[in-house]
PDB file of N, CA and C in Angstrom:
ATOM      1  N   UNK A   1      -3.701  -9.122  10.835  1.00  0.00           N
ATOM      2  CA  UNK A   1      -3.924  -8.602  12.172  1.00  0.00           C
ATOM      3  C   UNK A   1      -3.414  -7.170  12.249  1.00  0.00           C
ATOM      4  N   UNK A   2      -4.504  -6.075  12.614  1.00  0.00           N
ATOM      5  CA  UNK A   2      -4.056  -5.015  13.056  1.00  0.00           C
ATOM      6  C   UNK A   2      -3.376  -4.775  14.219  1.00  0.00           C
ATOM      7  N   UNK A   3      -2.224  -4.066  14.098  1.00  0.00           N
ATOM      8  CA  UNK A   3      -1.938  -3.546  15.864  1.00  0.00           C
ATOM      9  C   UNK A   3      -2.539  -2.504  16.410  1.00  0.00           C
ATOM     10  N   UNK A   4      -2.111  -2.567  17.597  1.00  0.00           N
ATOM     11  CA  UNK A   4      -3.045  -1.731  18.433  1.00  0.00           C
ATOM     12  C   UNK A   4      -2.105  -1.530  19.809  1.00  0.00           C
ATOM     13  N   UNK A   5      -2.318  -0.697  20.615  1.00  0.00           N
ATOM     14  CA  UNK A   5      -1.469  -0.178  21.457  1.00  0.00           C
ATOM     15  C   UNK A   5      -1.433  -1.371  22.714  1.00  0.00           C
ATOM     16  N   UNK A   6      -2.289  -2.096  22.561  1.00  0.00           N
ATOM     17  CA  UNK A   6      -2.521  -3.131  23.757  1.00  0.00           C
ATOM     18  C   UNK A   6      -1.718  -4.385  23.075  1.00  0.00           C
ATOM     19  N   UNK A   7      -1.773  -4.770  21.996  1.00  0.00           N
ATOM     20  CA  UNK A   7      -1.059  -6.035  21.160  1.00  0.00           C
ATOM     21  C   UNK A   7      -0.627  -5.723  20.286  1.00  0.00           C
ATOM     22  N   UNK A   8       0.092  -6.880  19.531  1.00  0.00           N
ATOM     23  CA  UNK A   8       0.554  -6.587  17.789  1.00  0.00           C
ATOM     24  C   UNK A   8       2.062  -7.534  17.963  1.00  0.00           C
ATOM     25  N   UNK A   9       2.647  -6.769  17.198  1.00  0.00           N
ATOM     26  CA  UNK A   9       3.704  -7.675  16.048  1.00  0.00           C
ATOM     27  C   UNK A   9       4.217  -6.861  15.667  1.00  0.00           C
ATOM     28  N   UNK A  10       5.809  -6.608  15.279  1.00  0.00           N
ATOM     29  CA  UNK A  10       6.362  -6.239  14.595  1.00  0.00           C
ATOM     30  C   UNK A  10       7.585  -6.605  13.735  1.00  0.00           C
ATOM     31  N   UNK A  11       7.327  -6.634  12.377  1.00  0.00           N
ATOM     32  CA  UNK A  11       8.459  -7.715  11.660  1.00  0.00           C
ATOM     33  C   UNK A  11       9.731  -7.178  10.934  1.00  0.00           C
ATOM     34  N   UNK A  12      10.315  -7.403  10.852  1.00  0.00           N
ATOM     35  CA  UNK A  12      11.754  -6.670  10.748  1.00  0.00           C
ATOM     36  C   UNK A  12      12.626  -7.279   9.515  1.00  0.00           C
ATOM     37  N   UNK A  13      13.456  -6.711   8.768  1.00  0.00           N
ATOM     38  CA  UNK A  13      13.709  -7.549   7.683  1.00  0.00           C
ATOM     39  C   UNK A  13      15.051  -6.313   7.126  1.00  0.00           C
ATOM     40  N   UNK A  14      16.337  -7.304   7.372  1.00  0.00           N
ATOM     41  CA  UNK A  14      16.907  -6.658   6.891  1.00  0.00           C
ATOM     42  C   UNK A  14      17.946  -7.358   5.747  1.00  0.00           C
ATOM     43  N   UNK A  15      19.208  -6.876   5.262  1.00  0.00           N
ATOM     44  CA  UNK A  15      19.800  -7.462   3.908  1.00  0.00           C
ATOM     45  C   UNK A  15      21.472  -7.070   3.723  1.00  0.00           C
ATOM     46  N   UNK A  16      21.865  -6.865   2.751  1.00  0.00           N
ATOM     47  CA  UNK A  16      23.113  -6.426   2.711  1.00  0.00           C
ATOM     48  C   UNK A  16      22.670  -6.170   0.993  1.00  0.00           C
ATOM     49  N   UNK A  17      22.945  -4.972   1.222  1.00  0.00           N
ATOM     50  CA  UNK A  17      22.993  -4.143  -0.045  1.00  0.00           C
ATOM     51  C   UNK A  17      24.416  -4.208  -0.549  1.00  0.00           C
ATOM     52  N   UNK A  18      24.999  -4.689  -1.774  1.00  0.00           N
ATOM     53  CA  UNK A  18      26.362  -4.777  -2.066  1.00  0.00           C
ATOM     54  C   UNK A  18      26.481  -3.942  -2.938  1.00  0.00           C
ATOM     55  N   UNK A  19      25.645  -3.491  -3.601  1.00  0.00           N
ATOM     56  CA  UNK A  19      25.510  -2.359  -4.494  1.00  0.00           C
ATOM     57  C   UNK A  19      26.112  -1.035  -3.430  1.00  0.00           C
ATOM     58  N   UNK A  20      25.722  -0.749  -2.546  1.00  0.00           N
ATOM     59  CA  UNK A  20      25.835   0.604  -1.594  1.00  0.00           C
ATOM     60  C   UNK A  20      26.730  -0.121  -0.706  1.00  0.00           C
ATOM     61  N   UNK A  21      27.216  -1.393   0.033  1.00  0.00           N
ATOM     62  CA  UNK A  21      28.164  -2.132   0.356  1.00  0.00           C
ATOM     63  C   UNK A  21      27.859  -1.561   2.210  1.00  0.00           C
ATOM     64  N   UNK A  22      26.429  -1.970   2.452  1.00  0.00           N
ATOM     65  CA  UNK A  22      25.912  -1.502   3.287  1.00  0.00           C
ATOM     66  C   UNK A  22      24.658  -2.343   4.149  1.00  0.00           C
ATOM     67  N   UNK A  23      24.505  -2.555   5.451  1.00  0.00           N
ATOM     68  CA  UNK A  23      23.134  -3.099   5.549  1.00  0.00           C
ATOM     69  C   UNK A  23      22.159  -2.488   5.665  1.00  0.00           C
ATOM     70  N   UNK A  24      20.732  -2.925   5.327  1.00  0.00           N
ATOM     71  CA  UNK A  24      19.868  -1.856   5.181  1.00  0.00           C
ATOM     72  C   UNK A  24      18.419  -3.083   6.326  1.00  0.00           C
ATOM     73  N   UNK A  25      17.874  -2.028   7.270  1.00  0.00           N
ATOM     74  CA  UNK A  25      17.154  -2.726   7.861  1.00  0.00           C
ATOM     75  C   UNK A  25      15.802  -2.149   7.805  1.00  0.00           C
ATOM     76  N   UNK A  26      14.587  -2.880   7.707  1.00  0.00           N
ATOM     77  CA  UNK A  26      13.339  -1.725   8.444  1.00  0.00           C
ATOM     78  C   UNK A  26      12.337  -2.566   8.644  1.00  0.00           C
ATOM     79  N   UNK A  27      11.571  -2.560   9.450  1.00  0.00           N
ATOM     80  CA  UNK A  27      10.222  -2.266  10.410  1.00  0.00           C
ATOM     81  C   UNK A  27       9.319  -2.124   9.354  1.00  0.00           C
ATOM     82  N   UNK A  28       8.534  -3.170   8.718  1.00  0.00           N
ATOM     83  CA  UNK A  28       7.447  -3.101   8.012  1.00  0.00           C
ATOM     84  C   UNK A  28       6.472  -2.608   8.459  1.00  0.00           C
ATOM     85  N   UNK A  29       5.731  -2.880   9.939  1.00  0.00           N
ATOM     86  CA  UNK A  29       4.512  -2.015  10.638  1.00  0.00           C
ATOM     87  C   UNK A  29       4.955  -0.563  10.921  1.00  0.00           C
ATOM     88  N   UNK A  30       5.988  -0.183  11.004  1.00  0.00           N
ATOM     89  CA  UNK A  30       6.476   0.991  11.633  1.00  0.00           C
ATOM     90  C   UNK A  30       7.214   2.176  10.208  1.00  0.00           C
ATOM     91  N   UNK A  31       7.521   1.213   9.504  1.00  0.00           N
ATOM     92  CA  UNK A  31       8.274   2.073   8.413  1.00  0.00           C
ATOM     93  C   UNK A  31       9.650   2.669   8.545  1.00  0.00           C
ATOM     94  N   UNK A  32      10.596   2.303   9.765  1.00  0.00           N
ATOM     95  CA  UNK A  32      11.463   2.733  10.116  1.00  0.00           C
ATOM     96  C   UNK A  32      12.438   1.969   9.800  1.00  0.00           C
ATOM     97  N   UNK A  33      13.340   2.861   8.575  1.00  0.00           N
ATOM     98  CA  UNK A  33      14.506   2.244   8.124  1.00  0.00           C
ATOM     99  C   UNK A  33      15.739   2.797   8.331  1.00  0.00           C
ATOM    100  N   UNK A  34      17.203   1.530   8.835  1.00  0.00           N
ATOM    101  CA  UNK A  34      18.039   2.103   9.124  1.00  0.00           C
ATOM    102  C   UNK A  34      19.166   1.381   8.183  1.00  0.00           C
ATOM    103  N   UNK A  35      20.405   1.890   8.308  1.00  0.00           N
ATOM    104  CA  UNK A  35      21.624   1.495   7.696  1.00  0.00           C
ATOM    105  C   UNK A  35      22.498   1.592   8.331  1.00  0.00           C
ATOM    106  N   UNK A  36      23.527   0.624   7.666  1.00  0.00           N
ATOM    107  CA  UNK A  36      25.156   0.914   8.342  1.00  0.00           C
ATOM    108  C   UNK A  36      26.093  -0.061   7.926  1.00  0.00           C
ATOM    109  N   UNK A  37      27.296  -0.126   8.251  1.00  0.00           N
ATOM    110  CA  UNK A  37      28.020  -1.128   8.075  1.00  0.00           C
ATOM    111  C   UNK A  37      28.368  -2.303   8.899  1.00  0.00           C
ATOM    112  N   UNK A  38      27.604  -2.557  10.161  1.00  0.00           N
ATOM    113  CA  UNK A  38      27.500  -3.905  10.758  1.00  0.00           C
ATOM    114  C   UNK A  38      26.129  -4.022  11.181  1.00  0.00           C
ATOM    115  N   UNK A  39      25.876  -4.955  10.166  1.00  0.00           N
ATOM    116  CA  UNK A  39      24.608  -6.350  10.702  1.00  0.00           C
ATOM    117  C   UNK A  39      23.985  -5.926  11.903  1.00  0.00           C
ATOM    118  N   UNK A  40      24.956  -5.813  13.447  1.00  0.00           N
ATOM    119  CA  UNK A  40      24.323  -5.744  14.350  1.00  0.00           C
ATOM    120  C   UNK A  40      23.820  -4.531  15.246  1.00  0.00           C
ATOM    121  N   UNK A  41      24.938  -3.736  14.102  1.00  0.00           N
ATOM    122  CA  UNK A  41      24.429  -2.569  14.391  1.00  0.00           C
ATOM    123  C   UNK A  41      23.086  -1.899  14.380  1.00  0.00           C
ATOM    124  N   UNK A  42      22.786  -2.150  12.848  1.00  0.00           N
ATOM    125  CA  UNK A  42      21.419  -1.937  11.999  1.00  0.00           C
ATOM    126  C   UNK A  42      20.714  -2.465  12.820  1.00  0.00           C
ATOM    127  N   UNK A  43      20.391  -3.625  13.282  1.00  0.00           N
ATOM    128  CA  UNK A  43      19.654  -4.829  14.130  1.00  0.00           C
ATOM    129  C   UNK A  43      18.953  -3.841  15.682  1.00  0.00           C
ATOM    130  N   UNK A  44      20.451  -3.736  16.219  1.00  0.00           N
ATOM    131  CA  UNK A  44      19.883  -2.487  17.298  1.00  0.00           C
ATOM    132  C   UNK A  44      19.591  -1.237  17.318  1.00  0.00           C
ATOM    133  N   UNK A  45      19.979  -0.699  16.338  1.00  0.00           N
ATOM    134  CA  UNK A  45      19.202   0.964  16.086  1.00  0.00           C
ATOM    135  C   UNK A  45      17.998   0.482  15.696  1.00  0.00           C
ATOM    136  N   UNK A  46      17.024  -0.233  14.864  1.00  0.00           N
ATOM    137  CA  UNK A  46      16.187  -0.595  14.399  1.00  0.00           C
ATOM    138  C   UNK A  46      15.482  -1.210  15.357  1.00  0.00           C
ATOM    139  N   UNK A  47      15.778  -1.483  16.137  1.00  0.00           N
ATOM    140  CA  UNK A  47      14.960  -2.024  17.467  1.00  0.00           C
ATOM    141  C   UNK A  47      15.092  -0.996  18.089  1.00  0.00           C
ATOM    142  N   UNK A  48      15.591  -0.423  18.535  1.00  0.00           N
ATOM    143  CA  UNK A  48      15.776   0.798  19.196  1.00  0.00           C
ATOM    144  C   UNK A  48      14.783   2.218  19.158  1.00  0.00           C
ATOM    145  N   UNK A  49      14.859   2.386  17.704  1.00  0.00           N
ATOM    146  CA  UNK A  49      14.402   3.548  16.993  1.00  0.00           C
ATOM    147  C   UNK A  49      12.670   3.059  16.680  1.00  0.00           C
ATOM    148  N   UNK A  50      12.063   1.549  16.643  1.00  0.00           N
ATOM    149  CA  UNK A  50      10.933   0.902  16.943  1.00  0.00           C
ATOM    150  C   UNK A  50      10.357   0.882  18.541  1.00  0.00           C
ATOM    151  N   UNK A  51      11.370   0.814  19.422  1.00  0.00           N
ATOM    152  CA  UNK A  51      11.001   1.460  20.963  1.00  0.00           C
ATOM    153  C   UNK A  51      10.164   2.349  21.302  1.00  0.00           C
ATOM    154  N   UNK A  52      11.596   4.079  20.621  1.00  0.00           N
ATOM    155  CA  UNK A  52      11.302   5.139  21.012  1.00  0.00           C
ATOM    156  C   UNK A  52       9.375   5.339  20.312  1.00  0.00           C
ATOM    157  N   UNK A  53       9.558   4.666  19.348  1.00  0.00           N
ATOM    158  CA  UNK A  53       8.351   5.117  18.481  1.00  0.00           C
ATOM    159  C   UNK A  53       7.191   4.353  19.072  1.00  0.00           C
ATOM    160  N   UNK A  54       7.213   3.362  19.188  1.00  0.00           N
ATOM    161  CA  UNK A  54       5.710   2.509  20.115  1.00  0.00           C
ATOM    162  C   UNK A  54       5.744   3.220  21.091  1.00  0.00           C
ATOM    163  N   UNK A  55       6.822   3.459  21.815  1.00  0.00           N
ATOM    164  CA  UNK A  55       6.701   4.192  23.299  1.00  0.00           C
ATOM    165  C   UNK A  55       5.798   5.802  23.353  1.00  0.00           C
ATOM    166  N   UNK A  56       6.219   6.702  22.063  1.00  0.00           N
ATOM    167  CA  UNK A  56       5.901   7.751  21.707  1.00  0.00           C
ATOM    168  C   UNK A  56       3.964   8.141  21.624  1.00  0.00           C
ATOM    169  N   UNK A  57       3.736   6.441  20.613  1.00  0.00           N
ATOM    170  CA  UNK A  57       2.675   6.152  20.146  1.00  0.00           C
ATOM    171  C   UNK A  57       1.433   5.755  21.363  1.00  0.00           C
ATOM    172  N   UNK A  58       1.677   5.182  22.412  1.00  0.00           N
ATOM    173  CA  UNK A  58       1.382   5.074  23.525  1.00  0.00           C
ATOM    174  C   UNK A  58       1.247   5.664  24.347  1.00  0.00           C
ATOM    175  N   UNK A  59       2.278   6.713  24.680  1.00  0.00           N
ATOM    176  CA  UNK A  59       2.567   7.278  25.951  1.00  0.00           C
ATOM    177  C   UNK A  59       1.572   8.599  25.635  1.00  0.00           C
ATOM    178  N   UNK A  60       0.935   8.898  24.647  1.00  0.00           N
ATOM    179  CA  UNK A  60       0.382  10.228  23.853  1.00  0.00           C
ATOM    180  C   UNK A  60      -1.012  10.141  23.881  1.00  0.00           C
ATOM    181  N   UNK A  61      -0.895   8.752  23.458  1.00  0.00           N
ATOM    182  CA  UNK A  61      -2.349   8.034  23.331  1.00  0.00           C
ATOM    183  C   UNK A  61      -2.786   8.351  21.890  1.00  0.00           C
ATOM    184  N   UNK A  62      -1.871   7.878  21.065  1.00  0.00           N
ATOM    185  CA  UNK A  62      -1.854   8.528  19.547  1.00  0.00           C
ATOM    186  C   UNK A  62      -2.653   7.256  18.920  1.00  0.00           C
ATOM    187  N   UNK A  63      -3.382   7.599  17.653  1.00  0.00           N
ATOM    188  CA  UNK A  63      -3.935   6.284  16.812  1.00  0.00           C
ATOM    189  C   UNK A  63      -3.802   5.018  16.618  1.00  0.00           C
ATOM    190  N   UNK A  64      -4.054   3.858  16.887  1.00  0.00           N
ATOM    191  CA  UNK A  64      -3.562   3.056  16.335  1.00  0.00           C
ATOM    192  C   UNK A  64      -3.007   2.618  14.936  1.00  0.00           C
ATOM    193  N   UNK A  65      -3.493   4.073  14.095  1.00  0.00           N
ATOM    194  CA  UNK A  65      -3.358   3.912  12.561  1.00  0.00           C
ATOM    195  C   UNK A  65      -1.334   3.688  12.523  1.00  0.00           C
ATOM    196  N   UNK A  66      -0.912   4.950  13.589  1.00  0.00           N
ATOM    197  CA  UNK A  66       0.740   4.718  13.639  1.00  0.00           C
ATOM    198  C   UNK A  66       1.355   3.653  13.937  1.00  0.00           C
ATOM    199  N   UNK A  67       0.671   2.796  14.648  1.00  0.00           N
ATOM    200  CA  UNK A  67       1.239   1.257  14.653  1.00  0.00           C
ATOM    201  C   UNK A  67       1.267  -0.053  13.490  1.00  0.00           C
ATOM    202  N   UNK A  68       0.817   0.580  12.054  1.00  0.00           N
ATOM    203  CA  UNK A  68       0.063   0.326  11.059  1.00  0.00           C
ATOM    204  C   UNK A  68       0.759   0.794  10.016  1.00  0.00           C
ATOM    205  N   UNK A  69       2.077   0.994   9.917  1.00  0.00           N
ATOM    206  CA  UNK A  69       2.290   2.019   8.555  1.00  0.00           C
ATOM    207  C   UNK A  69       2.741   1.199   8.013  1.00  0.00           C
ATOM    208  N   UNK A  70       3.791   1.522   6.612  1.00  0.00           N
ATOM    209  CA  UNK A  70       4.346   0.644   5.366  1.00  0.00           C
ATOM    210  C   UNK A  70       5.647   1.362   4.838  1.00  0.00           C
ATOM    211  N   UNK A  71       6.635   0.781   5.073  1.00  0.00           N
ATOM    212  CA  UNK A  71       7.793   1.508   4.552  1.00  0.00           C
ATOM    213  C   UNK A  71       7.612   2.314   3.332  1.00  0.00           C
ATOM    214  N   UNK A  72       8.461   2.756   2.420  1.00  0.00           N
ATOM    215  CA  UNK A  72       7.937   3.340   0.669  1.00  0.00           C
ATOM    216  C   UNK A  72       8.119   1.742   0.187  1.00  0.00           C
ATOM    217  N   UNK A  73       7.444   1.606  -1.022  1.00  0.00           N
ATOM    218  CA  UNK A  73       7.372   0.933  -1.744  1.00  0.00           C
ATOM    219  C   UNK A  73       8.284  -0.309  -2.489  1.00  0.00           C
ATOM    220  N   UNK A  74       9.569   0.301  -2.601  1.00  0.00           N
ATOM    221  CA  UNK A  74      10.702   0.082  -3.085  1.00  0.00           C
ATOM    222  C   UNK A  74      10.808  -0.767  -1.797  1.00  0.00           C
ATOM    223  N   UNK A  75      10.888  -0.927  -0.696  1.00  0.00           N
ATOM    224  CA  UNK A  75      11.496  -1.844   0.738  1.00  0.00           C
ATOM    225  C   UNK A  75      10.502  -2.497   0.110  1.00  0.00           C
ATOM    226  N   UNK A  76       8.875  -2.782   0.623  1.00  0.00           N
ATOM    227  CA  UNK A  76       8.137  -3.419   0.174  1.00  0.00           C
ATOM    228  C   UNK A  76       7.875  -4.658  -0.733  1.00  0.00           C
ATOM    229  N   UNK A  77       8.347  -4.309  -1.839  1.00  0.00           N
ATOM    230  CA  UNK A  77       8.645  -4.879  -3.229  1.00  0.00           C
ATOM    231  C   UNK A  77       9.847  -5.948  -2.936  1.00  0.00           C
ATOM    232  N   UNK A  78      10.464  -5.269  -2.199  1.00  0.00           N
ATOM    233  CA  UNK A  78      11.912  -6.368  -2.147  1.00  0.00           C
ATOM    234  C   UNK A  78      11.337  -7.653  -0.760  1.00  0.00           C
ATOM    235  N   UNK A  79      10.307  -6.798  -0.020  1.00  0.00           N
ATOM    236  CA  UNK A  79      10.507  -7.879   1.226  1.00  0.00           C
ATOM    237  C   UNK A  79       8.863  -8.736   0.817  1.00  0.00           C
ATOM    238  N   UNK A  80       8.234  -8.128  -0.756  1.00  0.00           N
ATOM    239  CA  UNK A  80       7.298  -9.395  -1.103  1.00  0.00           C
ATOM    240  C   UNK A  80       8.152 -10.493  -2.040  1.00  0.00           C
ATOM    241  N   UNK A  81       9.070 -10.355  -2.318  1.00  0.00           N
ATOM    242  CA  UNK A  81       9.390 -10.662  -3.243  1.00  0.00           C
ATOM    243  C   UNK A  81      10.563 -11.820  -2.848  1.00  0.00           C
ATOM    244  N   UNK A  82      10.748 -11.402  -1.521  1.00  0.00           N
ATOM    245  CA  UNK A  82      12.026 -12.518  -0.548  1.00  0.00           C
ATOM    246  C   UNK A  82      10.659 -13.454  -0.388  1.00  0.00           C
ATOM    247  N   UNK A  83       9.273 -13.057  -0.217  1.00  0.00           N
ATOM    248  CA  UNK A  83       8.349 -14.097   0.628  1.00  0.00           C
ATOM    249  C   UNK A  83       8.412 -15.146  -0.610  1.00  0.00           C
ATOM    250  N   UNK A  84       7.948 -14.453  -1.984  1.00  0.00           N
ATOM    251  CA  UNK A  84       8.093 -15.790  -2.831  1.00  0.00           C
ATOM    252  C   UNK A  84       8.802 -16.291  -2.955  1.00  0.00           C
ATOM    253  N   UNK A  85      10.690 -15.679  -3.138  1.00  0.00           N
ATOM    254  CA  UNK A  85      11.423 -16.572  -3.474  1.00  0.00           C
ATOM    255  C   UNK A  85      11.458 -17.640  -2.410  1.00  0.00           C
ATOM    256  N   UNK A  86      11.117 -17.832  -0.591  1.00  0.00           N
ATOM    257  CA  UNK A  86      11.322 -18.145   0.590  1.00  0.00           C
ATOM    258  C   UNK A  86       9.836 -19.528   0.017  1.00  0.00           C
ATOM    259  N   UNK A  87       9.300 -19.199  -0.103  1.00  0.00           N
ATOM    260  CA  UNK A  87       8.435 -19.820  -0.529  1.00  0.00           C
ATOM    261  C   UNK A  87       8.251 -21.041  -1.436  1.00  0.00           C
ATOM    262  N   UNK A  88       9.197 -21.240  -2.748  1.00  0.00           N
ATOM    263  CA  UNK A  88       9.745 -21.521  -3.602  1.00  0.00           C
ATOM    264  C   UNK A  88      10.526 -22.730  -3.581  1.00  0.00           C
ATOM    265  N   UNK A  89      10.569 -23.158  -4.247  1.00  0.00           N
ATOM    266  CA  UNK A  89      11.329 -25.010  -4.016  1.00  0.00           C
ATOM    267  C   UNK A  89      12.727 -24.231  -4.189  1.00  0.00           C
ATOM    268  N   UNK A  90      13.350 -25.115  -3.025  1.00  0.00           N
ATOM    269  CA  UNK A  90      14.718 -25.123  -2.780  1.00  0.00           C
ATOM    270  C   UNK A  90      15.846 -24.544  -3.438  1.00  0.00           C
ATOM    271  N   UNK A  91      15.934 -25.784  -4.907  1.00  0.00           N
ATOM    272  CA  UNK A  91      16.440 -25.227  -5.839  1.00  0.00           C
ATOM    273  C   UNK A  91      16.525 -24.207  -6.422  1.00  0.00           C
ATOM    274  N   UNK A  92      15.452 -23.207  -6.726  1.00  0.00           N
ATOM    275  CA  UNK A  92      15.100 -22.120  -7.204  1.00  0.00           C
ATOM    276  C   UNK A  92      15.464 -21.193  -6.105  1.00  0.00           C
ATOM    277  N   UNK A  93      15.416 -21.511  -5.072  1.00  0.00           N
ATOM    278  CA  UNK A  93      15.995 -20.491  -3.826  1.00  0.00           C
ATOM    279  C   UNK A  93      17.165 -20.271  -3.882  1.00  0.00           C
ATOM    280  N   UNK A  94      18.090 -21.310  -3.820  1.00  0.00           N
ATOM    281  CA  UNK A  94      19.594 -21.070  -3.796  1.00  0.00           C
ATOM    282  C   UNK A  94      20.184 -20.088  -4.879  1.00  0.00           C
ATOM    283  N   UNK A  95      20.646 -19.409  -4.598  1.00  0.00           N
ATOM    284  CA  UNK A  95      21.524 -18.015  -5.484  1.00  0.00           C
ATOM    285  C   UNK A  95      20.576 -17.261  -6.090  1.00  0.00           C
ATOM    286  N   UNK A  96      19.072 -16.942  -5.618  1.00  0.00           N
ATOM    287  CA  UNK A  96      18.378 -16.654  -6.255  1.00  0.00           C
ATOM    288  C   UNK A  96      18.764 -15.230  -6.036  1.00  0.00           C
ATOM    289  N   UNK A  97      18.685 -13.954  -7.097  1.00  0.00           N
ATOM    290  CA  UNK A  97      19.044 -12.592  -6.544  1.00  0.00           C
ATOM    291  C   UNK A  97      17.387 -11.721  -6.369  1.00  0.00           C
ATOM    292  N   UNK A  98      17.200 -10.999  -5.250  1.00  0.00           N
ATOM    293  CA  UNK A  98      16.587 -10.214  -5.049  1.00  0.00           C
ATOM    294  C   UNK A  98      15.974  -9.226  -6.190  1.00  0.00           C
ATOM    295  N   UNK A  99      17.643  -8.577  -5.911  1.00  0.00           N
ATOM    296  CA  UNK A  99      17.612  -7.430  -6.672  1.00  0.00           C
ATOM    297  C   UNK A  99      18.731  -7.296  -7.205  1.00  0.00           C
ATOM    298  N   UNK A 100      19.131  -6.747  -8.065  1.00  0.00           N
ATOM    299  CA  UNK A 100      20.656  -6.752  -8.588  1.00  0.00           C
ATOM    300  C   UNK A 100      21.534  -6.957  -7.696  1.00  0.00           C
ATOM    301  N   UNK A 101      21.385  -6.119  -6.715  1.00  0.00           N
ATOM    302  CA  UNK A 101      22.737  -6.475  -5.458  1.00  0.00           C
ATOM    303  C   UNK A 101      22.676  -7.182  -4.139  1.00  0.00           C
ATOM    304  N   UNK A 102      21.731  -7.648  -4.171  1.00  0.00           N
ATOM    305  CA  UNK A 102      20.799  -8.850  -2.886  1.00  0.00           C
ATOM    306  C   UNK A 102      20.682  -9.807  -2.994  1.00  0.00           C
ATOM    307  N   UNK A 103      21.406 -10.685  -2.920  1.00  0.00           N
ATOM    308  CA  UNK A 103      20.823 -12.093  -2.801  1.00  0.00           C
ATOM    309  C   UNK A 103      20.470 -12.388  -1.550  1.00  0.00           C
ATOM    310  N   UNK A 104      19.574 -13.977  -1.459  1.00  0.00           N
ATOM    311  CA  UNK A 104      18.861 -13.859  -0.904  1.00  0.00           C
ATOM    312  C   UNK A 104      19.457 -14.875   0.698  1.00  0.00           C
ATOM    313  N   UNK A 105      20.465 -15.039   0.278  1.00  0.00           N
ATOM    314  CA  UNK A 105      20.953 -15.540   1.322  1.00  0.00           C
ATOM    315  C   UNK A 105      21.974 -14.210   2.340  1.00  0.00           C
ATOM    316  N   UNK A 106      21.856 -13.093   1.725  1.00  0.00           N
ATOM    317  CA  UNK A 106      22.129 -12.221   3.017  1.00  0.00           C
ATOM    318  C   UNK A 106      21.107 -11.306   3.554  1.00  0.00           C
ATOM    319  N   UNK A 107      19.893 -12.116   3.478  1.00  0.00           N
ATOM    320  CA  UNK A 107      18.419 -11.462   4.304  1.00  0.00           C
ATOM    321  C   UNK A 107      18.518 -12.362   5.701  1.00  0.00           C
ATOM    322  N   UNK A 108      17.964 -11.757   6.376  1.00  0.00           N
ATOM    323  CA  UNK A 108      17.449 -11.835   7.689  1.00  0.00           C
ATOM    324  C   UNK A 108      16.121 -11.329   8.402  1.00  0.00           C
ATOM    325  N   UNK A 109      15.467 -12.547   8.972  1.00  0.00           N
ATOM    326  CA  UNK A 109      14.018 -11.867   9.317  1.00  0.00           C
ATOM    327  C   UNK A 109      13.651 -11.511  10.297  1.00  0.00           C
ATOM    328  N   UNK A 110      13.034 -11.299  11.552  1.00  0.00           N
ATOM    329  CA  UNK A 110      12.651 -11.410  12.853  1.00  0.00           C
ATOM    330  C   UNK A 110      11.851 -10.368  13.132  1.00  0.00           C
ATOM    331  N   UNK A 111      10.983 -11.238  14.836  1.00  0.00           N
ATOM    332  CA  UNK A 111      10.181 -10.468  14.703  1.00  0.00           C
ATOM    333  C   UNK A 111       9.902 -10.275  16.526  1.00  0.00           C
ATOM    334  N   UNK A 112       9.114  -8.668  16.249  1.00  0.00           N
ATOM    335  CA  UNK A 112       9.164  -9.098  18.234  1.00  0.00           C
ATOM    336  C   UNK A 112       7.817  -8.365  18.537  1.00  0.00           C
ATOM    337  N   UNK A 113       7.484  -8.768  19.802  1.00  0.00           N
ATOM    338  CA  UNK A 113       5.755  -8.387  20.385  1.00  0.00           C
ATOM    339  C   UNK A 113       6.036  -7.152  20.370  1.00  0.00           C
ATOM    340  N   UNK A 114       4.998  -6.377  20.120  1.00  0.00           N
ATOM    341  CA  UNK A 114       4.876  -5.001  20.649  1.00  0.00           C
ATOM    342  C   UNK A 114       5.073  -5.049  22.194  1.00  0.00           C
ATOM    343  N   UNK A 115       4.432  -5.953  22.951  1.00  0.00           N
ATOM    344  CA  UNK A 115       4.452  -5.600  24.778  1.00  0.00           C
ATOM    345  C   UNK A 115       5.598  -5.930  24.952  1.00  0.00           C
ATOM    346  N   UNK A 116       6.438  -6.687  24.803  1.00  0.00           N
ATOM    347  CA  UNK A 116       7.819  -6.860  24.307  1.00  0.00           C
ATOM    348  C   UNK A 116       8.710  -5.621  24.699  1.00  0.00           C
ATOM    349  N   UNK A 117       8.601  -4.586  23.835  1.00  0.00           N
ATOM    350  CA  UNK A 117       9.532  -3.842  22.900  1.00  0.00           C
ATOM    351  C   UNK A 117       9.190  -2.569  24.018  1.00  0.00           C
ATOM    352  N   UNK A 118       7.998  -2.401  24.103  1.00  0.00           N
ATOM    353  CA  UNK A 118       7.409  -1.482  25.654  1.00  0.00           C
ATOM    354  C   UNK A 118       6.581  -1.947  27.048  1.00  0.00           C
ATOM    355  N   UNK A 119       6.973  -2.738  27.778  1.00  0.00           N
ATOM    356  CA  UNK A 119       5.964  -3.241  28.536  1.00  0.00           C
ATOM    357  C   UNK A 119       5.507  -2.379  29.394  1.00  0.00           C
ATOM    358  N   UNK A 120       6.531  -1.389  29.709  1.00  0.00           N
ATOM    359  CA  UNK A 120       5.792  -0.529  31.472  1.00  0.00           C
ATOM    360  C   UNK A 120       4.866   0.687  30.956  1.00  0.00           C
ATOM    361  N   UNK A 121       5.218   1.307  29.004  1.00  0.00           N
ATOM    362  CA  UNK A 121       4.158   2.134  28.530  1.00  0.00           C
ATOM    363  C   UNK A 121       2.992   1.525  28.977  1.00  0.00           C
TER     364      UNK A 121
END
């Protein structure tokens, strides 16, 4: 499903990088990635900073292509790669590592409406 300024989806996916000893969050439709050192922090700048930007995208009357983007590659890779392990019999899930410094039990997913996130744009 494409978004579009009238509907959509936006899915969110963030982790704990122990390598950088940091959380790292971003906005797969939007491409907007943030960091920091509390969980909930990341959580609300990243919702936040997904606001200003639908709101931006709307209020302009800009493409729907901007409601449509893809983080770089490297996020990507890690958040196809949580779908298989998520996917995956049980066993094989537990302690499974991401990436060298990710496992997969400090991901987190969620997701929220676009009309949601801007309703009065």
């Amino acid at each position: 499903m494409k978004n579009t300024k009238r509907k959509g989806i936006l899915r969110f996916f963030t982790y704990y990088d122990s390598k950088d000893r940091e959380y790292v969050g971003f906005c797969i439709e939007l491409g907007i990635i943030k960091t920091g050192k509390d969980l909930n922090e990341v959580k609300k700048d990243l919702i936040n900073a997904s606001i200003g930007y639908v709101g931006v995208v709307k209020k302009e009357k800009m493409p729907d292509k901007l409601l449509n983007q893809k983080p770089p590659s490297q996020y990507m890779d890690l958040f196809n790669k949580y779908q298989l392990v998520m996917n995956s019999d049980r066993r094989i899930r537990q302690g499974t590592n991401l990436r060298d410094s990710i496992s997969a039990d400090r991901v987190d997913t969620f997701v929220r409406d676009l009309g949601s996130l801007c309703p009065a744009i």
